[in-house]
PDB file of N, CA and C in Angstrom:
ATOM      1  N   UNK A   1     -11.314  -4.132  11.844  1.00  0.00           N
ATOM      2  CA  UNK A   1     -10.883  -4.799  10.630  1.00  0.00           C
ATOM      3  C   UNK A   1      -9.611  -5.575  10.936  1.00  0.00           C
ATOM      4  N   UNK A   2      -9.600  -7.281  10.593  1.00  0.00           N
ATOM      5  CA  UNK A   2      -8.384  -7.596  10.836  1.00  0.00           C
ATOM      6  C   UNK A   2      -7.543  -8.242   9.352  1.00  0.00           C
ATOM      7  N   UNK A   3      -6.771  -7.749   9.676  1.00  0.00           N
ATOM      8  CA  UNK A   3      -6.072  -8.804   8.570  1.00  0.00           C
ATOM      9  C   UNK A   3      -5.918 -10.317   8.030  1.00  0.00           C
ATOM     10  N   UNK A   4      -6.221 -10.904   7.210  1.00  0.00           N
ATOM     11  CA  UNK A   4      -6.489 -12.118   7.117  1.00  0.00           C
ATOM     12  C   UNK A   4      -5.343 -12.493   6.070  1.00  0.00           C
ATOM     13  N   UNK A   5      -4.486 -13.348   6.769  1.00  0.00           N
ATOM     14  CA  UNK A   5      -3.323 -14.406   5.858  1.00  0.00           C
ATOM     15  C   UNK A   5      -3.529 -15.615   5.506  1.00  0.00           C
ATOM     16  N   UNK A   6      -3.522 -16.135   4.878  1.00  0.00           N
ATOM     17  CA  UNK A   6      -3.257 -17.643   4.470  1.00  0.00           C
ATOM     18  C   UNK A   6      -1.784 -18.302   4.611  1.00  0.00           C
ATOM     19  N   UNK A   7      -1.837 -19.273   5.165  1.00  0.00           N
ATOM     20  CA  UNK A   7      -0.717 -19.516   5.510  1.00  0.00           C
ATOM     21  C   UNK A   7      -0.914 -20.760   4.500  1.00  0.00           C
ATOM     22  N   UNK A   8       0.276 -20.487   3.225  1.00  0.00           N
ATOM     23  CA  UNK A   8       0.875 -21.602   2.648  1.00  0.00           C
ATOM     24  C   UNK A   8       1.815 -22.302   2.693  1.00  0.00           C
ATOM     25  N   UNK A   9       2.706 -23.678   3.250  1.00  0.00           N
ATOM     26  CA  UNK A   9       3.593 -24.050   3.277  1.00  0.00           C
ATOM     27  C   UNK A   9       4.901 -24.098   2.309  1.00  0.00           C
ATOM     28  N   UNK A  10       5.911 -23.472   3.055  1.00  0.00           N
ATOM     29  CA  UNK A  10       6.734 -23.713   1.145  1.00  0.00           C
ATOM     30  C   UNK A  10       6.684 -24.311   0.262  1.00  0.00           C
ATOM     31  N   UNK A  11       6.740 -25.654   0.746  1.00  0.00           N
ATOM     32  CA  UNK A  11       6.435 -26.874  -0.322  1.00  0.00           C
ATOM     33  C   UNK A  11       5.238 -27.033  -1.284  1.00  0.00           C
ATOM     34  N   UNK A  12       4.347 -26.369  -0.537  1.00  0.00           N
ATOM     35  CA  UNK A  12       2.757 -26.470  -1.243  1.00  0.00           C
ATOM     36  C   UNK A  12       2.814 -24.958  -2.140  1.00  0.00           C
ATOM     37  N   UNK A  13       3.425 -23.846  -2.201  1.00  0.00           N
ATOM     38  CA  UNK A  13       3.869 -22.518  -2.970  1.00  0.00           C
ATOM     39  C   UNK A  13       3.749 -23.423  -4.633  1.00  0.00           C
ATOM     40  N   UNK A  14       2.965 -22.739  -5.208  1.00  0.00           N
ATOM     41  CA  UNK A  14       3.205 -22.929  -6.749  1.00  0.00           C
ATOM     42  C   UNK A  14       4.686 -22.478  -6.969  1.00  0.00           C
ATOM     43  N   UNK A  15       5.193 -22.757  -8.246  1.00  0.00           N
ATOM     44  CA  UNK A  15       6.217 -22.326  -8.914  1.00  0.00           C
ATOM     45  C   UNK A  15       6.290 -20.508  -9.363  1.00  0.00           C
ATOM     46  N   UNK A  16       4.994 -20.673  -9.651  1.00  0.00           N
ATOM     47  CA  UNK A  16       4.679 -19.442  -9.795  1.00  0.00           C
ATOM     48  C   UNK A  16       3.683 -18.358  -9.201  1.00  0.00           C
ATOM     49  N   UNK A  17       3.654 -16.873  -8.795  1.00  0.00           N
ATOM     50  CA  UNK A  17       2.625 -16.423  -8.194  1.00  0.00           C
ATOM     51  C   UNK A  17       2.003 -15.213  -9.090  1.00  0.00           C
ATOM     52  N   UNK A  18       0.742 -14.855  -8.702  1.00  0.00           N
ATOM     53  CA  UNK A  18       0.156 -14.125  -9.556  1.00  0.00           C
ATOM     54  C   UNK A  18       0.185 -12.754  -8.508  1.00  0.00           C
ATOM     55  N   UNK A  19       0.846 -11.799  -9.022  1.00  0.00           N
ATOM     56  CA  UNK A  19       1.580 -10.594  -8.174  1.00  0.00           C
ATOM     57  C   UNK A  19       1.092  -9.487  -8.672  1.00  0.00           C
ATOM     58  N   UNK A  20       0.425  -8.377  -7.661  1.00  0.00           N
ATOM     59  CA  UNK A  20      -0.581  -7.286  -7.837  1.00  0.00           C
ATOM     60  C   UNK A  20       0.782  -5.884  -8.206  1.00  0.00           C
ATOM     61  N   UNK A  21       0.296  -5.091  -9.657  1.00  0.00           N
ATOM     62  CA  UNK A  21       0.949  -4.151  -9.908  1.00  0.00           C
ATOM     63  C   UNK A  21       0.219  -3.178  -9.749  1.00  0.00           C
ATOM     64  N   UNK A  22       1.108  -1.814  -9.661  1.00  0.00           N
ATOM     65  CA  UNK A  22       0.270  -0.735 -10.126  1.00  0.00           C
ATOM     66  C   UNK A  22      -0.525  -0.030 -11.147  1.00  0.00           C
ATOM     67  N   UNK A  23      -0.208  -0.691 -12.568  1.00  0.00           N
ATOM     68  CA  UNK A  23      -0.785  -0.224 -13.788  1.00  0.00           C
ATOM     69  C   UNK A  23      -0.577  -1.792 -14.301  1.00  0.00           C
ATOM     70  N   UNK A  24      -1.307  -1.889 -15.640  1.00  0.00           N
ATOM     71  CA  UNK A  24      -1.216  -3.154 -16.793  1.00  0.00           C
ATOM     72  C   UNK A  24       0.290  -2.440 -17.008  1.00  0.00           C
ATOM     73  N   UNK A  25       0.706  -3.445 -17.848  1.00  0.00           N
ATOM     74  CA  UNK A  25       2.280  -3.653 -18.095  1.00  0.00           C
ATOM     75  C   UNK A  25       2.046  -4.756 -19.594  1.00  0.00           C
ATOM     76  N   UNK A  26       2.904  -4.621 -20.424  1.00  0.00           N
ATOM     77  CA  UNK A  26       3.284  -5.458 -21.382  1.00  0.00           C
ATOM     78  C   UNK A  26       4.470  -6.312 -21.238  1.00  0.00           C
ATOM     79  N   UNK A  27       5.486  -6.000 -20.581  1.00  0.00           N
ATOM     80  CA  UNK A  27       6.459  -6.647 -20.143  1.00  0.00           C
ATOM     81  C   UNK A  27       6.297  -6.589 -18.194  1.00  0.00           C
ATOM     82  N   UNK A  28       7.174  -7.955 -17.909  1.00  0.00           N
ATOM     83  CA  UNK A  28       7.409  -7.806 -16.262  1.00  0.00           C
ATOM     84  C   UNK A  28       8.436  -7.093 -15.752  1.00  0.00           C
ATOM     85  N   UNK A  29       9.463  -6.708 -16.686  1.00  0.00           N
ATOM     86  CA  UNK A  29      10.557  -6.157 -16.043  1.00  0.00           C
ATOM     87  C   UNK A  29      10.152  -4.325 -16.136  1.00  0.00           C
ATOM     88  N   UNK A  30       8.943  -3.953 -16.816  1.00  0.00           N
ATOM     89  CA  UNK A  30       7.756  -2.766 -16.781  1.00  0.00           C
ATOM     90  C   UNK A  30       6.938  -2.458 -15.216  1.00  0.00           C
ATOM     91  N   UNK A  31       7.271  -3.881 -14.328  1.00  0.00           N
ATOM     92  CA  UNK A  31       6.025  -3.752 -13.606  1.00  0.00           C
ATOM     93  C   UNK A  31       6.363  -3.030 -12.417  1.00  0.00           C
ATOM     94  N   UNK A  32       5.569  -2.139 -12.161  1.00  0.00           N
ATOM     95  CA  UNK A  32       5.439  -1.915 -10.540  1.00  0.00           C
ATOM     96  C   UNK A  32       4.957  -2.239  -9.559  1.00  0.00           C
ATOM     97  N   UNK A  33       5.153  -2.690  -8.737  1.00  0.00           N
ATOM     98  CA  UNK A  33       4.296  -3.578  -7.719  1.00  0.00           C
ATOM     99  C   UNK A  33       4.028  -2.980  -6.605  1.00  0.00           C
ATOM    100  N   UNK A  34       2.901  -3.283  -6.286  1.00  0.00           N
ATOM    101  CA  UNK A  34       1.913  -2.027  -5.345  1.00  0.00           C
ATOM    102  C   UNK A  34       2.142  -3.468  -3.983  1.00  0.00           C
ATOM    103  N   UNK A  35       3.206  -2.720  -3.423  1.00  0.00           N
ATOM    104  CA  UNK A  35       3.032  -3.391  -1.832  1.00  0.00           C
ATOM    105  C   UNK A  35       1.822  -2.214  -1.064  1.00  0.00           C
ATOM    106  N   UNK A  36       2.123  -2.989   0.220  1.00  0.00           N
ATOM    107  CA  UNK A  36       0.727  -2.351   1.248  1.00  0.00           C
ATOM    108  C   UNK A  36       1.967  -2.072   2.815  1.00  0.00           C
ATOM    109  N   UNK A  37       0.989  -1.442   3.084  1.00  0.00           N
ATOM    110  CA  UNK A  37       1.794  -0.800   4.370  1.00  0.00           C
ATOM    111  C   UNK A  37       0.788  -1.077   5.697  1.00  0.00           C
ATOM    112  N   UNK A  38       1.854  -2.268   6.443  1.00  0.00           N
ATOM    113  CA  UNK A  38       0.530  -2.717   7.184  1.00  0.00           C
ATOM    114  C   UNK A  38       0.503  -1.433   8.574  1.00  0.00           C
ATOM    115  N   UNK A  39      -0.448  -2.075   9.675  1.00  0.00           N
ATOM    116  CA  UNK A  39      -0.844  -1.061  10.643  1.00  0.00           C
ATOM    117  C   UNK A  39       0.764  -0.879  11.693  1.00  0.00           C
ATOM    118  N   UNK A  40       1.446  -1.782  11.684  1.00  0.00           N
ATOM    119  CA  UNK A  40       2.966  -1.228  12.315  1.00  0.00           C
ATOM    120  C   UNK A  40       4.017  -1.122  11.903  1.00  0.00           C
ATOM    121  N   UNK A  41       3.704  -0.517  10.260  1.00  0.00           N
ATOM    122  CA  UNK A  41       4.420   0.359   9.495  1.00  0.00           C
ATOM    123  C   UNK A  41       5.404  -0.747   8.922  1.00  0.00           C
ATOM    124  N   UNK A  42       5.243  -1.946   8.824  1.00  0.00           N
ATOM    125  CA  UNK A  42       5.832  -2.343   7.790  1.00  0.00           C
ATOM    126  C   UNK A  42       5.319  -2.779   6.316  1.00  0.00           C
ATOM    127  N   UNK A  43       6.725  -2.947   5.405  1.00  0.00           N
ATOM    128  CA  UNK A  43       6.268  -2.951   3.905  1.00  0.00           C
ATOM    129  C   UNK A  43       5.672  -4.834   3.459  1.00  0.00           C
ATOM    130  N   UNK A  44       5.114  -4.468   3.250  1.00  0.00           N
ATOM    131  CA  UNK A  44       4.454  -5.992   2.767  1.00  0.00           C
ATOM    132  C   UNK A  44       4.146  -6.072   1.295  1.00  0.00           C
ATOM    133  N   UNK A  45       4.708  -7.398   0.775  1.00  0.00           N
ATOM    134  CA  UNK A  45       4.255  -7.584  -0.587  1.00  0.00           C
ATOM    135  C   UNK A  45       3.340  -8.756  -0.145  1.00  0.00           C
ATOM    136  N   UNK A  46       2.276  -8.406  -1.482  1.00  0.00           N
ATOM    137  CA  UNK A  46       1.570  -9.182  -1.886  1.00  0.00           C
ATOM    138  C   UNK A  46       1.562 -10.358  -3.220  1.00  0.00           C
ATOM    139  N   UNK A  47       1.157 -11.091  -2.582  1.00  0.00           N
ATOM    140  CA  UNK A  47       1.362 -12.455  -3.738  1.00  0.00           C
ATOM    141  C   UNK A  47       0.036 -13.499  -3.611  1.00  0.00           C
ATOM    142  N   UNK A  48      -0.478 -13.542  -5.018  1.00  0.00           N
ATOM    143  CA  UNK A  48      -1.719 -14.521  -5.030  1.00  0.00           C
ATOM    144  C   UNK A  48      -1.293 -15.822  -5.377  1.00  0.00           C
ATOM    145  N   UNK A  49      -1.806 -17.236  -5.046  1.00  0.00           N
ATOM    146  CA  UNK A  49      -1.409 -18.716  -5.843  1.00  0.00           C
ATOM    147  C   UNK A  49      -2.700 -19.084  -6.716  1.00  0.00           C
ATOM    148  N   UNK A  50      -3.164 -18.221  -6.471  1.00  0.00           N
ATOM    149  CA  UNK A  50      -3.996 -18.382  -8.091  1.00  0.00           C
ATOM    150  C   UNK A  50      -4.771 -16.974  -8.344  1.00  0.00           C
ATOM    151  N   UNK A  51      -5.057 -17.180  -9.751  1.00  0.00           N
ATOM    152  CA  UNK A  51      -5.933 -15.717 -10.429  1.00  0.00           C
ATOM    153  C   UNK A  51      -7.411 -15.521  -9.490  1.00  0.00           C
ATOM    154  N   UNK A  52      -8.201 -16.747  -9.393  1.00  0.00           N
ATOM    155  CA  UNK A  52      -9.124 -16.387  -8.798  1.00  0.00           C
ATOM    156  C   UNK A  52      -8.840 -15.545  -7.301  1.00  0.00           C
ATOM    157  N   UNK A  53      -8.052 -16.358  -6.431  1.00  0.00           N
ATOM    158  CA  UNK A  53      -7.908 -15.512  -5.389  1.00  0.00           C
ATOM    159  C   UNK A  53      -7.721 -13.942  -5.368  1.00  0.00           C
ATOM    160  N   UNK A  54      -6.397 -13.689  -6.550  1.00  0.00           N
ATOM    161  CA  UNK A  54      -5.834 -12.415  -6.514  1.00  0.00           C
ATOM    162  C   UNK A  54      -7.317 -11.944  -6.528  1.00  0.00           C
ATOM    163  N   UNK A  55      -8.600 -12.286  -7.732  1.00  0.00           N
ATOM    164  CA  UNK A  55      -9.467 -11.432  -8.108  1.00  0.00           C
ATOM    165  C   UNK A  55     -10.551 -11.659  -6.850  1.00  0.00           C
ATOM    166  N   UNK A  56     -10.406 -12.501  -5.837  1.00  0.00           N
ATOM    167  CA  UNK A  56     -11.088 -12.402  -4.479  1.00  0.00           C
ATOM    168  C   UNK A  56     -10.467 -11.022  -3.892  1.00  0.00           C
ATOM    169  N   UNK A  57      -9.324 -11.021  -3.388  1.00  0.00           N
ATOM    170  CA  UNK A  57      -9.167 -10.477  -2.772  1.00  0.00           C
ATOM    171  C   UNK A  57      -8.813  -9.246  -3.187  1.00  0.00           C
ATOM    172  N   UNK A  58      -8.383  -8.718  -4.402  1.00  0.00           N
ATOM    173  CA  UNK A  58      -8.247  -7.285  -4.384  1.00  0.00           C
ATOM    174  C   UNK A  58      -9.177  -6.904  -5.483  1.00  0.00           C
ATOM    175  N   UNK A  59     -10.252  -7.559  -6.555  1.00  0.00           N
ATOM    176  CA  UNK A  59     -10.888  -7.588  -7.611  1.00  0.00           C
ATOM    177  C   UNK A  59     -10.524  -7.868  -8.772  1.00  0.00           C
ATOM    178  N   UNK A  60     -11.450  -7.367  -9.734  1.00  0.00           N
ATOM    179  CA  UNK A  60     -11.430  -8.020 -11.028  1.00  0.00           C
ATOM    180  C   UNK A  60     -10.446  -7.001 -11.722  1.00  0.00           C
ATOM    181  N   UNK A  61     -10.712  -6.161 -11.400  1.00  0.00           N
ATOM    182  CA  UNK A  61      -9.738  -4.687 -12.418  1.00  0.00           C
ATOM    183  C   UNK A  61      -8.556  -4.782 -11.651  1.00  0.00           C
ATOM    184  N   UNK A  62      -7.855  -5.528 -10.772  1.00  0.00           N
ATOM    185  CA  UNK A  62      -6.463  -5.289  -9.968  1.00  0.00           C
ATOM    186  C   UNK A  62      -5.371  -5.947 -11.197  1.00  0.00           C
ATOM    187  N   UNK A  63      -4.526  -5.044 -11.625  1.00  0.00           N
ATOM    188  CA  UNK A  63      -3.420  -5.577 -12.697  1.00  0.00           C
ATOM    189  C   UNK A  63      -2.468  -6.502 -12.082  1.00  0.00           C
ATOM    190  N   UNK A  64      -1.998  -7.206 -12.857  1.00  0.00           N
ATOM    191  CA  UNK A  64      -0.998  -7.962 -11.814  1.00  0.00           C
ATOM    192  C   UNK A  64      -0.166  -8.920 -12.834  1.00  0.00           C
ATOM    193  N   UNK A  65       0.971  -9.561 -12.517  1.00  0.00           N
ATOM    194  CA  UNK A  65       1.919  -9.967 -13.530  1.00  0.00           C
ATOM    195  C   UNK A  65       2.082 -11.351 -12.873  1.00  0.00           C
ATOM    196  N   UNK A  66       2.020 -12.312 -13.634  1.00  0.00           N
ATOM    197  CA  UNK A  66       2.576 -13.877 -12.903  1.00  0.00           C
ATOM    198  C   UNK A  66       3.999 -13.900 -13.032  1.00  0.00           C
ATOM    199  N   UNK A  67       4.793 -14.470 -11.980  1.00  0.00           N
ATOM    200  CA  UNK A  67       6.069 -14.364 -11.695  1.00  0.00           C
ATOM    201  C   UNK A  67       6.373 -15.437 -10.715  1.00  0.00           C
ATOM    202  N   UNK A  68       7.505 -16.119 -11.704  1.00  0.00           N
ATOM    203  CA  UNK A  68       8.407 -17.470 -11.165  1.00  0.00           C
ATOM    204  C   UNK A  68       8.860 -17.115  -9.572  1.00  0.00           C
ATOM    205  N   UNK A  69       8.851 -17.636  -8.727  1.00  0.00           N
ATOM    206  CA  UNK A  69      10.101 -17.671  -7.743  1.00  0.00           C
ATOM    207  C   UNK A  69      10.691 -16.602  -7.686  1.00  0.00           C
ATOM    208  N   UNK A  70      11.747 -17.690  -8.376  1.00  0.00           N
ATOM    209  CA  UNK A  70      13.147 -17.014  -8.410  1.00  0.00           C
ATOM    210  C   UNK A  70      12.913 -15.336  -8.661  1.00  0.00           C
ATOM    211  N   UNK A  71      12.304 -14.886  -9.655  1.00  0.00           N
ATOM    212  CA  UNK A  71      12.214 -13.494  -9.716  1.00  0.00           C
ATOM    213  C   UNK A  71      11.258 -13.157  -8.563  1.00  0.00           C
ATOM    214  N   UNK A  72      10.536 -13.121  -8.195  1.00  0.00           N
ATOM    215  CA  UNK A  72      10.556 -12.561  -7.007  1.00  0.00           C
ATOM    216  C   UNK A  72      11.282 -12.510  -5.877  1.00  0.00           C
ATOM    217  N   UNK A  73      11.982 -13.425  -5.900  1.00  0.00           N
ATOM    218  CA  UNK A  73      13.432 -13.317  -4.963  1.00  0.00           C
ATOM    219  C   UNK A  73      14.551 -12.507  -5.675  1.00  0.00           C
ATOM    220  N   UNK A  74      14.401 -12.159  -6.758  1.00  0.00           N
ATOM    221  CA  UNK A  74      15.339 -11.097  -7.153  1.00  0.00           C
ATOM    222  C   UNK A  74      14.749  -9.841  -7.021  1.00  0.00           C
ATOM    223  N   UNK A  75      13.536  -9.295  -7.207  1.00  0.00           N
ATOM    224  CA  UNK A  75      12.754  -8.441  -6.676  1.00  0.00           C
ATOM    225  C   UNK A  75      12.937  -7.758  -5.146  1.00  0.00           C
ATOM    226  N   UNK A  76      12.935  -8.979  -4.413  1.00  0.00           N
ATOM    227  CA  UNK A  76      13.270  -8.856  -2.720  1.00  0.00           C
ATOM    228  C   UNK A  76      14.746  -7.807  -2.608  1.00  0.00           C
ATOM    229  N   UNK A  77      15.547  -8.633  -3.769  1.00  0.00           N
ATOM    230  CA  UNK A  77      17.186  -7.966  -3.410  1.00  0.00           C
ATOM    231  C   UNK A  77      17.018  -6.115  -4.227  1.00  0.00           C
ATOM    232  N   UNK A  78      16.199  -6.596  -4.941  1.00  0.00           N
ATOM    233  CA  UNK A  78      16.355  -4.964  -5.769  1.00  0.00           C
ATOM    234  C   UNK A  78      15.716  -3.931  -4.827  1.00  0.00           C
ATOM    235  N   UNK A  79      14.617  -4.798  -4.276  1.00  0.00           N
ATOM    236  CA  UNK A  79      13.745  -3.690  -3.239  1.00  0.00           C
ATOM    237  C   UNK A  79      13.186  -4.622  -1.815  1.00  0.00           C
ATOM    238  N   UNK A  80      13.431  -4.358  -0.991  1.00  0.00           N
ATOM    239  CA  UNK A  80      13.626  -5.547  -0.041  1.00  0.00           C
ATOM    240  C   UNK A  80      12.164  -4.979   0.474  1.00  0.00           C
ATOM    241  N   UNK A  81      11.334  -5.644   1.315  1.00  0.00           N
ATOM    242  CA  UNK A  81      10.216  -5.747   2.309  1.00  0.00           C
ATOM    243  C   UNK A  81       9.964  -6.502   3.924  1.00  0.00           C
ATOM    244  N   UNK A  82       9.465  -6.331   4.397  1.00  0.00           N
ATOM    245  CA  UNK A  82       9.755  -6.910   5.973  1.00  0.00           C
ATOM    246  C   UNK A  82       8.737  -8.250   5.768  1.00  0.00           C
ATOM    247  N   UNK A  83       7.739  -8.673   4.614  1.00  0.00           N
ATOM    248  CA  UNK A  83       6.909  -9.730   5.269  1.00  0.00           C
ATOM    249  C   UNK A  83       6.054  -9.958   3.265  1.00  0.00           C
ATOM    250  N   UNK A  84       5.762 -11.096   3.431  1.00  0.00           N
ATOM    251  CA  UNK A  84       5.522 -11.531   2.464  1.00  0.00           C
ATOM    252  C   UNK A  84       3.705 -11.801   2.859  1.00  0.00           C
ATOM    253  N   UNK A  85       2.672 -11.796   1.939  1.00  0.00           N
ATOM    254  CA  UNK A  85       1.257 -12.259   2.695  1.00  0.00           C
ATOM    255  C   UNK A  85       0.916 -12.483   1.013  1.00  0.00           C
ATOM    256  N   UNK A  86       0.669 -13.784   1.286  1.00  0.00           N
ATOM    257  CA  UNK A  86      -0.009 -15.022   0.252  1.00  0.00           C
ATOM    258  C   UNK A  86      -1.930 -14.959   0.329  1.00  0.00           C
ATOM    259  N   UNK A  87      -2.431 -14.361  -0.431  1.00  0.00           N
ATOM    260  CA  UNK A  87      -3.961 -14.375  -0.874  1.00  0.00           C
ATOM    261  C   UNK A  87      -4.517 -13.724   0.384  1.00  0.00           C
ATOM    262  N   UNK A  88      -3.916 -12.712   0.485  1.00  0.00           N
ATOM    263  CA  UNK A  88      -4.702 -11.742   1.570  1.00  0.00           C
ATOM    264  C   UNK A  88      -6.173 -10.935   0.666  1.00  0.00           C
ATOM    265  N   UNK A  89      -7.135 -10.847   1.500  1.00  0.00           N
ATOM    266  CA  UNK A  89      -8.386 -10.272   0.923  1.00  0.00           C
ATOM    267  C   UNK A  89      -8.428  -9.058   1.540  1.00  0.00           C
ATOM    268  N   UNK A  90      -8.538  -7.864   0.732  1.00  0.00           N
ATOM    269  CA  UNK A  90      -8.360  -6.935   0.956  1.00  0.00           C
ATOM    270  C   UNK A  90      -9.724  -6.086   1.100  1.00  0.00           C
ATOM    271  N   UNK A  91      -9.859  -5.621   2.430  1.00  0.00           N
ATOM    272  CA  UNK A  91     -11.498  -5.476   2.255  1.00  0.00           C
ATOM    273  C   UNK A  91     -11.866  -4.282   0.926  1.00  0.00           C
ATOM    274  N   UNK A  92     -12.947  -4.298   0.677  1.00  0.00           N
ATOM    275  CA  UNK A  92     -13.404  -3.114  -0.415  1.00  0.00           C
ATOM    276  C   UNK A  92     -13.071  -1.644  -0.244  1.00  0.00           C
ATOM    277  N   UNK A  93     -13.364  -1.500   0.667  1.00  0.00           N
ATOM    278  CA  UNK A  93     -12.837   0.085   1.155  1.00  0.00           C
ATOM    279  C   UNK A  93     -11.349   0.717   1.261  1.00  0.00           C
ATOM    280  N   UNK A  94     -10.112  -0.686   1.027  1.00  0.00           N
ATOM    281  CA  UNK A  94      -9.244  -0.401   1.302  1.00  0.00           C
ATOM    282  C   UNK A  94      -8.305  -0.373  -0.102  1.00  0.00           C
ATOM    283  N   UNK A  95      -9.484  -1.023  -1.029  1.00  0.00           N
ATOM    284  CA  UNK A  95      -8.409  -1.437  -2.134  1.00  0.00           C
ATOM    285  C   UNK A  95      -8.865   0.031  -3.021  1.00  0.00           C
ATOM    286  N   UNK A  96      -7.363  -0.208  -3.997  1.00  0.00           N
ATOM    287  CA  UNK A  96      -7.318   1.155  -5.080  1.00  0.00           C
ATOM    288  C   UNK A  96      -8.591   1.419  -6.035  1.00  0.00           C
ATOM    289  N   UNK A  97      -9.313   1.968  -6.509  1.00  0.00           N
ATOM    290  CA  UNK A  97     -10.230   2.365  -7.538  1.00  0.00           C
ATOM    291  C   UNK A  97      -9.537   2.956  -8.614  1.00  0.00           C
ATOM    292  N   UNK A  98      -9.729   1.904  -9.453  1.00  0.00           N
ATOM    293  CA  UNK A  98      -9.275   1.639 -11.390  1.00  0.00           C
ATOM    294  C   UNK A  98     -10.458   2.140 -12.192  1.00  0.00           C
ATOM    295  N   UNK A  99      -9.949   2.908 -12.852  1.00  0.00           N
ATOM    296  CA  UNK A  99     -10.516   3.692 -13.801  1.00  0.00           C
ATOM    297  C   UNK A  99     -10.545   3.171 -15.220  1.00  0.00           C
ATOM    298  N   UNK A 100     -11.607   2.617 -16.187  1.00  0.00           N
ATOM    299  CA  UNK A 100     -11.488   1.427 -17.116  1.00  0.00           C
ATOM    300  C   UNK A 100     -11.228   2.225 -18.018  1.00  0.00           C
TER     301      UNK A 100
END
């Protein structure tokens, strides 16, 4: 199994990204965000540039909060991570099972 990134250029980055949580949330400053822990132990967040992707790659039931930039760069300072991965597809076997 390998990991698959998309490599987006800064410039081409929406304003905004559609960012995988751990539960639905009513507010963003509610959210928890389910990073991944890759195979040489570092913390990775995840970030989609659009809804369809997020729902490619981690499904349809994956909660997730859209978020400007800038707050995710304030995110970084509150809880820092080693690597950022833009519309990674997460194979089936690896992603969480949501209970409706």
């Amino acid at each position: 199994m390998s990991d698959q990134l998309t490599y987006v250029e800064p410039e081409r980055i929406p304003p905004v990204l559609y960012v995988p949580c751990v539960d639905h949330v009513g507010a963003i400053e509610d959210a928890q965000f389910s990073y991944r822990e890759t195979r040489d132990g570092r913390l990775a967040f995840l970030a989609y540039t659009s809804l369809d992707r997020l729902h490619n790659g981690l499904g349809d039931e994956q909660p997730w909060v859209l978020m400007p930039l800038a707050a995710i760069n304030a995110q970084y300072v509150h809880r820092p991570w080693d690597l950022t991965m833009l519309d990674l597809n997460v194979p089936r076997n690896r992603r969480p099972e949501w209970s409706s």
